[in-house]
PDB file of N, CA and C in Angstrom:
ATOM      1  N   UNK A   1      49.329 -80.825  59.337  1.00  0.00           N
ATOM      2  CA  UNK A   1      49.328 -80.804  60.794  1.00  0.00           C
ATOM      3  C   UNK A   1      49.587 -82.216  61.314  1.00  0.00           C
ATOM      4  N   UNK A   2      50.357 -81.859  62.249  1.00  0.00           N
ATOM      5  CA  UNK A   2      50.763 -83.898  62.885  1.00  0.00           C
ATOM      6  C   UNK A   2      49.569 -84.187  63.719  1.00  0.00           C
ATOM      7  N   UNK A   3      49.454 -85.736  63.734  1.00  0.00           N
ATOM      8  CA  UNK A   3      48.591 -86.210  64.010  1.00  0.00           C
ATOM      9  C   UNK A   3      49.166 -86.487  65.709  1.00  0.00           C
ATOM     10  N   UNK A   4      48.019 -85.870  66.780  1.00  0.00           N
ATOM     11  CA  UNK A   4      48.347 -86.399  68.114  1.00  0.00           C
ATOM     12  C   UNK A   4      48.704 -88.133  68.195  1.00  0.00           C
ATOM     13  N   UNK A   5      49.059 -88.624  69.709  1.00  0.00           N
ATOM     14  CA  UNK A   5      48.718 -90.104  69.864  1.00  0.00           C
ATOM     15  C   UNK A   5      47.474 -90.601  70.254  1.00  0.00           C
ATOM     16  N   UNK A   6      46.734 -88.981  70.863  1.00  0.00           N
ATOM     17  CA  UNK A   6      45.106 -89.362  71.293  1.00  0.00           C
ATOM     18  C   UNK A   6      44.365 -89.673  69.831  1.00  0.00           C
ATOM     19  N   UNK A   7      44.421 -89.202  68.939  1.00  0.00           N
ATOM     20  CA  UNK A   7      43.880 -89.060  67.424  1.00  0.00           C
ATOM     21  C   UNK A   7      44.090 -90.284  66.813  1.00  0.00           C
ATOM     22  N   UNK A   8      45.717 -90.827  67.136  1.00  0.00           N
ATOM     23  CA  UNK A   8      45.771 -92.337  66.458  1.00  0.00           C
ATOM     24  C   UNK A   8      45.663 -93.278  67.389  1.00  0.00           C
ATOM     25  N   UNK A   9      45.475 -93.084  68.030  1.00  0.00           N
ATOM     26  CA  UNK A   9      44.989 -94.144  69.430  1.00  0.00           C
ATOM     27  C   UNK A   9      43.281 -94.106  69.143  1.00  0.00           C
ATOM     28  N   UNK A  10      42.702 -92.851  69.172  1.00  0.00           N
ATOM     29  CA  UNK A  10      41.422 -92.751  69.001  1.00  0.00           C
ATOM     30  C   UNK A  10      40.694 -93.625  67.458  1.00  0.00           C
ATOM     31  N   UNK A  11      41.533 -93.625  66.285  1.00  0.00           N
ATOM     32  CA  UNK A  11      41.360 -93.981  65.361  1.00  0.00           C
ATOM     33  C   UNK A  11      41.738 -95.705  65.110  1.00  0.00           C
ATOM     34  N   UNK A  12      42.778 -95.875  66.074  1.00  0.00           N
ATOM     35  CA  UNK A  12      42.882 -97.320  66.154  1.00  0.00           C
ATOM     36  C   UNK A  12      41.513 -98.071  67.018  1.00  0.00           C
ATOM     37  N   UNK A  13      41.125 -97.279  68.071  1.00  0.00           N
ATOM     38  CA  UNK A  13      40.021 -98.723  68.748  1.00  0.00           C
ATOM     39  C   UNK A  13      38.734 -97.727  67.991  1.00  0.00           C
ATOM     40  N   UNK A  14      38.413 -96.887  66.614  1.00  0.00           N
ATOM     41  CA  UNK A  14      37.399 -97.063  66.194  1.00  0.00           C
ATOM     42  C   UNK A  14      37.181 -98.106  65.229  1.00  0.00           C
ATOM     43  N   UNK A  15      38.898 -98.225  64.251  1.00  0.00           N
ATOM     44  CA  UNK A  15      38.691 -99.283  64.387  1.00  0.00           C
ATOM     45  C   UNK A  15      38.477-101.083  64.769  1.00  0.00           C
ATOM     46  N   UNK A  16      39.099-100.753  65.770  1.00  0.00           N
ATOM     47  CA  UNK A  16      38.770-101.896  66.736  1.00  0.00           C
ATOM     48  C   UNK A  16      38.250-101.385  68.379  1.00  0.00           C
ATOM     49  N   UNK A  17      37.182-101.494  69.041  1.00  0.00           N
ATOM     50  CA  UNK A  17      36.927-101.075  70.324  1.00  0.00           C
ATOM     51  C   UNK A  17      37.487-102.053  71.260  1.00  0.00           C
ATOM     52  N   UNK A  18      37.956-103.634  70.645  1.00  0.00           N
ATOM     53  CA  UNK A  18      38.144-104.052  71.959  1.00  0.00           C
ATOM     54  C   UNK A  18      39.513-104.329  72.032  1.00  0.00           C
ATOM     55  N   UNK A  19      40.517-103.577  71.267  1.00  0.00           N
ATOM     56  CA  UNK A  19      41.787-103.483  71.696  1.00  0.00           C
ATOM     57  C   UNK A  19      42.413-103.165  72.695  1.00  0.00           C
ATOM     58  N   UNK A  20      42.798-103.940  73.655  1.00  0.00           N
ATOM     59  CA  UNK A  20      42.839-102.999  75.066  1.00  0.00           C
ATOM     60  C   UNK A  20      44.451-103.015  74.978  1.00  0.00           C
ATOM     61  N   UNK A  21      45.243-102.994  74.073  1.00  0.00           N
ATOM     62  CA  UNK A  21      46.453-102.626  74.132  1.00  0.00           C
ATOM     63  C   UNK A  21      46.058-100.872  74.067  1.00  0.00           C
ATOM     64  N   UNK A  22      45.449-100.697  72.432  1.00  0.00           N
ATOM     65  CA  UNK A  22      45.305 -99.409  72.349  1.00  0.00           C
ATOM     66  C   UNK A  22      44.493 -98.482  73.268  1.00  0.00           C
ATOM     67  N   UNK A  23      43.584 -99.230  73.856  1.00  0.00           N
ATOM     68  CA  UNK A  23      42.516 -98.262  75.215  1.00  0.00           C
ATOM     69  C   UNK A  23      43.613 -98.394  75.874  1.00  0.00           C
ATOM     70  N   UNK A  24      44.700 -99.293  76.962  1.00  0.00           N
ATOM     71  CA  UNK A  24      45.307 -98.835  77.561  1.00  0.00           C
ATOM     72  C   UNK A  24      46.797 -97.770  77.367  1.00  0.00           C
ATOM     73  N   UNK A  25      46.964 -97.678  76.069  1.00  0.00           N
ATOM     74  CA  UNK A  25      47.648 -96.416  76.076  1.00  0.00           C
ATOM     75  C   UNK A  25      46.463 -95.254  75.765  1.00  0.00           C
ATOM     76  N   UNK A  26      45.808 -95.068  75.313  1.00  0.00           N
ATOM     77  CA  UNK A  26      45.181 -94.147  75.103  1.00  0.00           C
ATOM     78  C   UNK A  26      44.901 -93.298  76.942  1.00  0.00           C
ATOM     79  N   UNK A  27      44.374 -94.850  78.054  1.00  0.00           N
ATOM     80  CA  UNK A  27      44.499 -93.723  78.883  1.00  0.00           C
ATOM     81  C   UNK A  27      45.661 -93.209  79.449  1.00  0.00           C
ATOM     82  N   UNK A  28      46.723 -93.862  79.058  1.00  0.00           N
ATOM     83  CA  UNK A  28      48.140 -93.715  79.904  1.00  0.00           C
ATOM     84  C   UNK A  28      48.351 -92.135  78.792  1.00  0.00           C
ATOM     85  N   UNK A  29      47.945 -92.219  77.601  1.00  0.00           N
ATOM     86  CA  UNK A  29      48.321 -90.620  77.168  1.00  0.00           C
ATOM     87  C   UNK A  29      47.410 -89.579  78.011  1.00  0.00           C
ATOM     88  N   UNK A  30      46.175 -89.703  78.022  1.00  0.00           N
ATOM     89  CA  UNK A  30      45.533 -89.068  78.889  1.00  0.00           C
ATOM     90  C   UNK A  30      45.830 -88.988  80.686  1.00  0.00           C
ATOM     91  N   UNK A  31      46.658 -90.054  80.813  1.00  0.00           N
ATOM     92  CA  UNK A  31      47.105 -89.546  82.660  1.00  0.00           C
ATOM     93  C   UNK A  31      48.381 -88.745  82.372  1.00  0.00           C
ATOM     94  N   UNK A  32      49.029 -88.813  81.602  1.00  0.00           N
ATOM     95  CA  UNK A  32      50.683 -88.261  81.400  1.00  0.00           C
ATOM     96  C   UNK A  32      50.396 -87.330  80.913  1.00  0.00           C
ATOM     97  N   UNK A  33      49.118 -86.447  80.271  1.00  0.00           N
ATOM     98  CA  UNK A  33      48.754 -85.695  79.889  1.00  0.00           C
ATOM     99  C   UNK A  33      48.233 -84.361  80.964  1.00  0.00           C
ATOM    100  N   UNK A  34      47.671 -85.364  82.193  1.00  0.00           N
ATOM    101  CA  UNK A  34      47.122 -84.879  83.193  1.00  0.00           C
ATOM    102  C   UNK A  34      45.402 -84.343  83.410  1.00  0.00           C
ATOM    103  N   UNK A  35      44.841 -85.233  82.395  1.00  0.00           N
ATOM    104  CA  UNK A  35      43.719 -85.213  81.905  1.00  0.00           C
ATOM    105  C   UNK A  35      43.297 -86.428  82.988  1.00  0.00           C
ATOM    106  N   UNK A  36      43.253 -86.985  84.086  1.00  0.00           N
ATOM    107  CA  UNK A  36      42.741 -87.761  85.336  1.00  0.00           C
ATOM    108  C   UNK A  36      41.489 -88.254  84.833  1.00  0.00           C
ATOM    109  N   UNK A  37      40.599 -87.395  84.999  1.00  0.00           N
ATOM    110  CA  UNK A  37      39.407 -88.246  84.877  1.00  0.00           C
ATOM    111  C   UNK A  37      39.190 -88.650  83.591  1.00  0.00           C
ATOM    112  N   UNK A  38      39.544 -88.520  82.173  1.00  0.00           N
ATOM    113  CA  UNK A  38      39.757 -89.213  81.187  1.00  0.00           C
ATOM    114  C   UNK A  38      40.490 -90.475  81.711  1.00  0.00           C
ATOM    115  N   UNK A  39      41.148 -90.437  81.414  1.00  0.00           N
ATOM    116  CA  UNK A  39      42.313 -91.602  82.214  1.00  0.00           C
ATOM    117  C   UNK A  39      41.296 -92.528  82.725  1.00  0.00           C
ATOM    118  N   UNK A  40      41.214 -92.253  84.153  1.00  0.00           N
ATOM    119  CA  UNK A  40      40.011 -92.938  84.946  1.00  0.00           C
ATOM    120  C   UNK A  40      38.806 -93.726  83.673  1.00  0.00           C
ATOM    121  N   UNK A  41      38.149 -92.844  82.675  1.00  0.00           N
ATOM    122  CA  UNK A  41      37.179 -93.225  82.194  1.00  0.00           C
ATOM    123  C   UNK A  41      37.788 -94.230  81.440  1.00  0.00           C
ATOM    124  N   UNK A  42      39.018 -94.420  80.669  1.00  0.00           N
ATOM    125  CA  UNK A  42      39.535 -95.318  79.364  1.00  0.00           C
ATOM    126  C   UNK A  42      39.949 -96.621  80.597  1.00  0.00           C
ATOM    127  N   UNK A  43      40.059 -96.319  81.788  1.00  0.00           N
ATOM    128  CA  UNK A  43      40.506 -97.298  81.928  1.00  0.00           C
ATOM    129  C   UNK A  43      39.429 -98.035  83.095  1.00  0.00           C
ATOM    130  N   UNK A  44      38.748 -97.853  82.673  1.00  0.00           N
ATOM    131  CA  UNK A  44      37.246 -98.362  83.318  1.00  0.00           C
ATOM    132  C   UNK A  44      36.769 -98.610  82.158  1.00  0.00           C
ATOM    133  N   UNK A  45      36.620 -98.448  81.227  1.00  0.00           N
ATOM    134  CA  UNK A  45      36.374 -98.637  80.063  1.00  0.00           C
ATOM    135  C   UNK A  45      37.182-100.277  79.332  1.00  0.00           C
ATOM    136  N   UNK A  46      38.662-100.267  79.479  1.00  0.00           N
ATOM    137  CA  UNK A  46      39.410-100.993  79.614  1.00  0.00           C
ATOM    138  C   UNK A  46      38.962-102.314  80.836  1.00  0.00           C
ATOM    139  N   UNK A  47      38.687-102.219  81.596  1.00  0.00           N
ATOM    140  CA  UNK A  47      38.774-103.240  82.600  1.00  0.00           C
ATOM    141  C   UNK A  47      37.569-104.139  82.519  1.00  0.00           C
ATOM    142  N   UNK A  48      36.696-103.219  81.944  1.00  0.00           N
ATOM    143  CA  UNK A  48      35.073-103.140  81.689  1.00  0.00           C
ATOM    144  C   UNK A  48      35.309-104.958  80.544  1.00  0.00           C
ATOM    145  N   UNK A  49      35.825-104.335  79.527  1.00  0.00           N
ATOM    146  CA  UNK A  49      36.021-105.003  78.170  1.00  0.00           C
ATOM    147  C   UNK A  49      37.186-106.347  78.811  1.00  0.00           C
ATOM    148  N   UNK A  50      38.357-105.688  79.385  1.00  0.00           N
ATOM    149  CA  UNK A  50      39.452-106.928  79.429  1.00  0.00           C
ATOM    150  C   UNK A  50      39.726-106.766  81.086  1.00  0.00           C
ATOM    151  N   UNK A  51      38.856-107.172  82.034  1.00  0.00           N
ATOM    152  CA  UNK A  51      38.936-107.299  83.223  1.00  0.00           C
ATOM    153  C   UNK A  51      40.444-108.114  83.478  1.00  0.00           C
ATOM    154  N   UNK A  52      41.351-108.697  82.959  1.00  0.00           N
ATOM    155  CA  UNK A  52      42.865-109.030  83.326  1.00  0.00           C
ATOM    156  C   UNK A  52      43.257-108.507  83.029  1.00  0.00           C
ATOM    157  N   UNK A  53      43.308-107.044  82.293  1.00  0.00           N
ATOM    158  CA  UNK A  53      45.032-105.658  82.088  1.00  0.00           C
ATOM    159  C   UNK A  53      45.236-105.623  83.075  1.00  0.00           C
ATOM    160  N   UNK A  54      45.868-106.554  84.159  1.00  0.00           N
ATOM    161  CA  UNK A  54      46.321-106.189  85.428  1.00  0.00           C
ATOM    162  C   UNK A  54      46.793-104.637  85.757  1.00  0.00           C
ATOM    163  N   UNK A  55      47.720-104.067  84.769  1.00  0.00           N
ATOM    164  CA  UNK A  55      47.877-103.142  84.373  1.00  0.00           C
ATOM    165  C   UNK A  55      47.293-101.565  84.579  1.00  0.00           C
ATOM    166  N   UNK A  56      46.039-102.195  84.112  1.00  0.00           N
ATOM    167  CA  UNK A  56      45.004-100.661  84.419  1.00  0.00           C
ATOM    168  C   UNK A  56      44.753-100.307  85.761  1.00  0.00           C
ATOM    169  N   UNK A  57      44.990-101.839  86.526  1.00  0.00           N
ATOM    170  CA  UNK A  57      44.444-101.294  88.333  1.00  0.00           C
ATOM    171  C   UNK A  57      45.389-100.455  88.677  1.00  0.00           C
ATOM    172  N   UNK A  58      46.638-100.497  88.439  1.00  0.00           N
ATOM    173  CA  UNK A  58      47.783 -99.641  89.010  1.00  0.00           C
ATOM    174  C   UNK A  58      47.512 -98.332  88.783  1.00  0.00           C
ATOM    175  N   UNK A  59      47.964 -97.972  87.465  1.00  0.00           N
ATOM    176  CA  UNK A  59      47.422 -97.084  87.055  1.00  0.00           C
ATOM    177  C   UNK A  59      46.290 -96.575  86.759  1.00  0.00           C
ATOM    178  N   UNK A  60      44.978 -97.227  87.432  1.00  0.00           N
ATOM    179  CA  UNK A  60      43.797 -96.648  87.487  1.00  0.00           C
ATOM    180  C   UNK A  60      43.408 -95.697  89.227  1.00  0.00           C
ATOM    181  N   UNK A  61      44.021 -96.990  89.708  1.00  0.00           N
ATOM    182  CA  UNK A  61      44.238 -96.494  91.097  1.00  0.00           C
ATOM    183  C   UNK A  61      45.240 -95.296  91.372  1.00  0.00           C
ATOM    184  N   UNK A  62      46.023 -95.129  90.634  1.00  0.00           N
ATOM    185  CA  UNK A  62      47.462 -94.046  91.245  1.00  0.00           C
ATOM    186  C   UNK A  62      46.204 -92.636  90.644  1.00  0.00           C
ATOM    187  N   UNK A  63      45.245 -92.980  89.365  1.00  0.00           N
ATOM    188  CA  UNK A  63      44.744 -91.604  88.774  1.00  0.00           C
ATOM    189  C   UNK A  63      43.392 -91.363  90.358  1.00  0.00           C
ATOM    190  N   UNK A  64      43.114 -92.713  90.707  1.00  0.00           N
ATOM    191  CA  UNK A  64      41.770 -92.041  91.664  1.00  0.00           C
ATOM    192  C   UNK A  64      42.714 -91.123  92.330  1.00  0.00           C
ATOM    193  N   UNK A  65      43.439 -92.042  92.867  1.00  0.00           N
ATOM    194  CA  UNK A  65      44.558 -91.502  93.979  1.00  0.00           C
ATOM    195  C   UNK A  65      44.590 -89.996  93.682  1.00  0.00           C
ATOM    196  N   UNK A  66      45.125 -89.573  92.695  1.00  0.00           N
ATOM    197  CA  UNK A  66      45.632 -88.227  92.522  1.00  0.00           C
ATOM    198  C   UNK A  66      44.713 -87.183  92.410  1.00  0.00           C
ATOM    199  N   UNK A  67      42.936 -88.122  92.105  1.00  0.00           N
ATOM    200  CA  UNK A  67      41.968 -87.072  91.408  1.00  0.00           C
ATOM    201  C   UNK A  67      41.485 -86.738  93.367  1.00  0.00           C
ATOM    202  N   UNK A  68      41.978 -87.312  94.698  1.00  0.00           N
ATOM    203  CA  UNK A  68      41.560 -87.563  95.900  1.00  0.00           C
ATOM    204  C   UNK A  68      40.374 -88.794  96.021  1.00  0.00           C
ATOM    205  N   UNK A  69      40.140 -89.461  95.275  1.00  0.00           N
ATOM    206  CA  UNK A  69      38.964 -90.064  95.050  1.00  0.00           C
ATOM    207  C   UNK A  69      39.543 -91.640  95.758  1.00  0.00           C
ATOM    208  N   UNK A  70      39.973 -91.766  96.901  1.00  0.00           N
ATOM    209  CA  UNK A  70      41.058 -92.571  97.744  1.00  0.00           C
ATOM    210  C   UNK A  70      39.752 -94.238  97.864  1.00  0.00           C
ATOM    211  N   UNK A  71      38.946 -93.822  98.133  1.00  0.00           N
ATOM    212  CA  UNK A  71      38.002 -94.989  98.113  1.00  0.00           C
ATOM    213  C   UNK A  71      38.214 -96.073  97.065  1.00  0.00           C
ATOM    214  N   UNK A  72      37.936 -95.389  96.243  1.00  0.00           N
ATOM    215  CA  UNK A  72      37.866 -95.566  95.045  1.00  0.00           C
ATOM    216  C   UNK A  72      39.647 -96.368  94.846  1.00  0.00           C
ATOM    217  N   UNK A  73      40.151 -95.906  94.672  1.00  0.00           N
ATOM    218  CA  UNK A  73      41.840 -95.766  94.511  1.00  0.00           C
ATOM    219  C   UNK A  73      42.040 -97.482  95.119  1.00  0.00           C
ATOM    220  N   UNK A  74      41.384 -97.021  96.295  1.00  0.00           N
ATOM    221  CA  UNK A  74      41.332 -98.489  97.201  1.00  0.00           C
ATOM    222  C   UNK A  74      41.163 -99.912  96.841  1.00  0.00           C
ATOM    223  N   UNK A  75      39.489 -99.313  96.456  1.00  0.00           N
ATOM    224  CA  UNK A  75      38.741-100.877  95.343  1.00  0.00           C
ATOM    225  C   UNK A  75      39.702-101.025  94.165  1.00  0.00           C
ATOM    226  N   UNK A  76      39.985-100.189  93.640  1.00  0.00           N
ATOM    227  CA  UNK A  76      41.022-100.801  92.278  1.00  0.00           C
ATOM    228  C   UNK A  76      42.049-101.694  92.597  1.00  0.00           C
ATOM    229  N   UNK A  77      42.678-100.871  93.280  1.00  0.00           N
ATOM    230  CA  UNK A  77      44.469-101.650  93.823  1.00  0.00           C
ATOM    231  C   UNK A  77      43.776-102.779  94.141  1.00  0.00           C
ATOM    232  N   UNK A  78      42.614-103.139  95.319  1.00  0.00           N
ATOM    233  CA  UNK A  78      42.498-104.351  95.934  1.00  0.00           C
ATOM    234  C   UNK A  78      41.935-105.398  94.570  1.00  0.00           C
ATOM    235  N   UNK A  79      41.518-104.682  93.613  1.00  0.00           N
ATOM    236  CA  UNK A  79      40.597-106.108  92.456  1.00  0.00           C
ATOM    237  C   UNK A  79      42.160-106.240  91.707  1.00  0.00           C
ATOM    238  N   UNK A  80      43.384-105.501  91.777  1.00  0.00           N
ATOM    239  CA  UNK A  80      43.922-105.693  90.920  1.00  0.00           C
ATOM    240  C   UNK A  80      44.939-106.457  91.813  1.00  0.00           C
ATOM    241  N   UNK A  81      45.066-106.546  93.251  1.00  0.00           N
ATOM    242  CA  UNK A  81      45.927-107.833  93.706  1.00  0.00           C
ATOM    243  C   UNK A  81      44.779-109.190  93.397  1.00  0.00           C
ATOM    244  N   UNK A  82      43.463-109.156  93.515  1.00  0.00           N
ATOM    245  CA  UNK A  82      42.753-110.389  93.141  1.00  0.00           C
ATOM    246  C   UNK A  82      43.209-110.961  91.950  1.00  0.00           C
ATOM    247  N   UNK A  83      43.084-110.258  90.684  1.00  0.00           N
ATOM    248  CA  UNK A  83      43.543-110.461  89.252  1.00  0.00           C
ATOM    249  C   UNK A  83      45.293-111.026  88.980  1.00  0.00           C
ATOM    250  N   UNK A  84      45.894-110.095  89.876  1.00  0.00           N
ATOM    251  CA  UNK A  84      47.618-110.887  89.768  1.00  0.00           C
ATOM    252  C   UNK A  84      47.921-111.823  90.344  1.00  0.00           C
ATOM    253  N   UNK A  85      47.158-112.151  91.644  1.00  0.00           N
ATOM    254  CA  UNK A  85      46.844-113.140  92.624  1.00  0.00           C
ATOM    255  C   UNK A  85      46.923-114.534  91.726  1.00  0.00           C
ATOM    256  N   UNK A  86      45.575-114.224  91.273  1.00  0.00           N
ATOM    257  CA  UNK A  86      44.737-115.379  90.219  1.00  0.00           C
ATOM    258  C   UNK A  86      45.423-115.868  89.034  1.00  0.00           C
ATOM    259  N   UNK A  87      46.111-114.657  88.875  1.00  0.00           N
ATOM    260  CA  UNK A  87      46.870-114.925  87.056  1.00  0.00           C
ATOM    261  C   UNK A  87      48.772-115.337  87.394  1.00  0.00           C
ATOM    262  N   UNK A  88      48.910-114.678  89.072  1.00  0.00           N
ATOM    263  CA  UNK A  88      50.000-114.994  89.291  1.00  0.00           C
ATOM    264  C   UNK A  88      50.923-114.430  89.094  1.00  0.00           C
ATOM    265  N   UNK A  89      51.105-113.075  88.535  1.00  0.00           N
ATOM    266  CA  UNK A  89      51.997-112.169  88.346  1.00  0.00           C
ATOM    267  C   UNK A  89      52.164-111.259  89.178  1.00  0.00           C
ATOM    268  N   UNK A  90      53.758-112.259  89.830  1.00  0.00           N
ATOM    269  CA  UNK A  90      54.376-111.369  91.796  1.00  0.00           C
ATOM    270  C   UNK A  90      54.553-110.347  91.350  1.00  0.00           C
ATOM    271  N   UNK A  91      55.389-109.834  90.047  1.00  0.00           N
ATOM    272  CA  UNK A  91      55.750-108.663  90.464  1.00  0.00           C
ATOM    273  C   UNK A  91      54.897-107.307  90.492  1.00  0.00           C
ATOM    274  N   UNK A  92      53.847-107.342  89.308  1.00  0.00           N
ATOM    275  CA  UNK A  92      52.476-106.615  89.568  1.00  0.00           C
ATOM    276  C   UNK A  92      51.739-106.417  91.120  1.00  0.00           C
ATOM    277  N   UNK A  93      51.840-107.796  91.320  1.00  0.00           N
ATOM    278  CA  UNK A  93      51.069-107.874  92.531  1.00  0.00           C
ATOM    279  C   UNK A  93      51.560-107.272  93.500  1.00  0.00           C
ATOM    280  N   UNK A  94      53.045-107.162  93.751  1.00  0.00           N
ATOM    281  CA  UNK A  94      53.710-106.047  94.311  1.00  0.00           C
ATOM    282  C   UNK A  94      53.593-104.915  94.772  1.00  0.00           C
ATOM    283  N   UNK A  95      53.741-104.410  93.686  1.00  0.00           N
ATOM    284  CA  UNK A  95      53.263-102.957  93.182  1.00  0.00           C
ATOM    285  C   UNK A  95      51.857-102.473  93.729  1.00  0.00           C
ATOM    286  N   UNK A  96      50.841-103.749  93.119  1.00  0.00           N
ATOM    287  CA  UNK A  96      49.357-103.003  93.778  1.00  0.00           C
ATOM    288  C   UNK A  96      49.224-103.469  95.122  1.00  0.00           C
ATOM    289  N   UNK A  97      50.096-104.146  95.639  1.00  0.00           N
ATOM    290  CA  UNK A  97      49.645-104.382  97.333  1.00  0.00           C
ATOM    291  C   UNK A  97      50.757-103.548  98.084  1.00  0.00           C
ATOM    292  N   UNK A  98      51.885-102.717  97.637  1.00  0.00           N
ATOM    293  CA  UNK A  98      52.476-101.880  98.141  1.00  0.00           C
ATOM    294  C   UNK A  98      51.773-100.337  97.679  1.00  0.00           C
ATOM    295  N   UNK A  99      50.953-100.293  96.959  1.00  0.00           N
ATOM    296  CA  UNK A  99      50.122 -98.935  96.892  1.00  0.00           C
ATOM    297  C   UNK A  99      49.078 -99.413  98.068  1.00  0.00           C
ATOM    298  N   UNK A 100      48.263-100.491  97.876  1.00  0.00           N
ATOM    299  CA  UNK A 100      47.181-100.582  98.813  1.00  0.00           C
ATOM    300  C   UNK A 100      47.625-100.341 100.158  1.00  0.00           C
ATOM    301  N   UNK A 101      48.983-101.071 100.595  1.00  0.00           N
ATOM    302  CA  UNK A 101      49.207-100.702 101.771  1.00  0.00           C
ATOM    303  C   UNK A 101      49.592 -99.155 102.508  1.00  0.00           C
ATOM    304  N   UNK A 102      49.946 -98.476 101.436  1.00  0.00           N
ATOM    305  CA  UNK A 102      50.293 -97.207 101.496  1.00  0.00           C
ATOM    306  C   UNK A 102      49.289 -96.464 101.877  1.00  0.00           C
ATOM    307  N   UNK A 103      47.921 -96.538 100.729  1.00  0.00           N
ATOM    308  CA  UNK A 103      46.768 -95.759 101.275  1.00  0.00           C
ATOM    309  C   UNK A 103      46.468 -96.063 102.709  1.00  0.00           C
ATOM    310  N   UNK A 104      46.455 -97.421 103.223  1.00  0.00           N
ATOM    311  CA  UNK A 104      45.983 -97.849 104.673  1.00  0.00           C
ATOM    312  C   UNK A 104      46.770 -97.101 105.464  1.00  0.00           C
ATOM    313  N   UNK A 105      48.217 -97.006 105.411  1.00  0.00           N
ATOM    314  CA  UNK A 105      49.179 -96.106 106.362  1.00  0.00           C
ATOM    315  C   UNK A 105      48.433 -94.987 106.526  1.00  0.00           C
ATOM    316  N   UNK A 106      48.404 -94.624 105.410  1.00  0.00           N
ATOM    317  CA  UNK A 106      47.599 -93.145 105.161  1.00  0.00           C
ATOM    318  C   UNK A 106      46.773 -92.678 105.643  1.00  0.00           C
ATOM    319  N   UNK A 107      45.700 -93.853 105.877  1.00  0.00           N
ATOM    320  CA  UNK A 107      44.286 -93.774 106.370  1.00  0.00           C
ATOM    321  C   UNK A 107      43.318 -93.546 105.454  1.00  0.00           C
TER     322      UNK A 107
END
């Protein structure tokens, strides 16, 4: 039987937990999967451990976003323009301050 990517993703950060290459695909298999609140959890989990995956805010925020959990969605995008801000990466920063602004349109 073939082995999923959740299974070797899962087997890579047992053996290592603080790989946040592998936690952050693990939740990107779990959002493309459509498994949201997994997602959400690996990558809170992720941010927890490597608070700079600039990375995870985007896509942590697009999963609140989608689970309706917009508050939420909010605080991410906004810690993750702090983090690209700080580290300096425009084009990330982009991205999460053109989602943040979106939710505000939104209301």
């Amino acid at each position: 039987m073939a082995t999923s990517r959740i299974d070797i993703l899962n087997g890579m950060l047992a053996q290592n937990p603080n790989d946040s290459f592998a936690r952050y695909g693990l939740a990107m298999e779990y959002r493309n999967r459509g498994d949201l609140a997994r997602a959400v959890e690996e990558f809170r989990a992720l941010t927890a451990a490597d608070p700079d995956y600039s990375a995870a805010y985007f896509h942590g925020g697009q999963a609140l976003q989608r689970l309706g959990r917009i508050e939420e969605a909010r605080q991410w995008y906004g810690r993750g323009v702090e983090v690209t801000t700080r580290k300096g990466e425009r084009h990330a920063l982009g991205e999460l301050q053109a989602a943040l602004d979106l939710l505000d349109l939104l209301g």
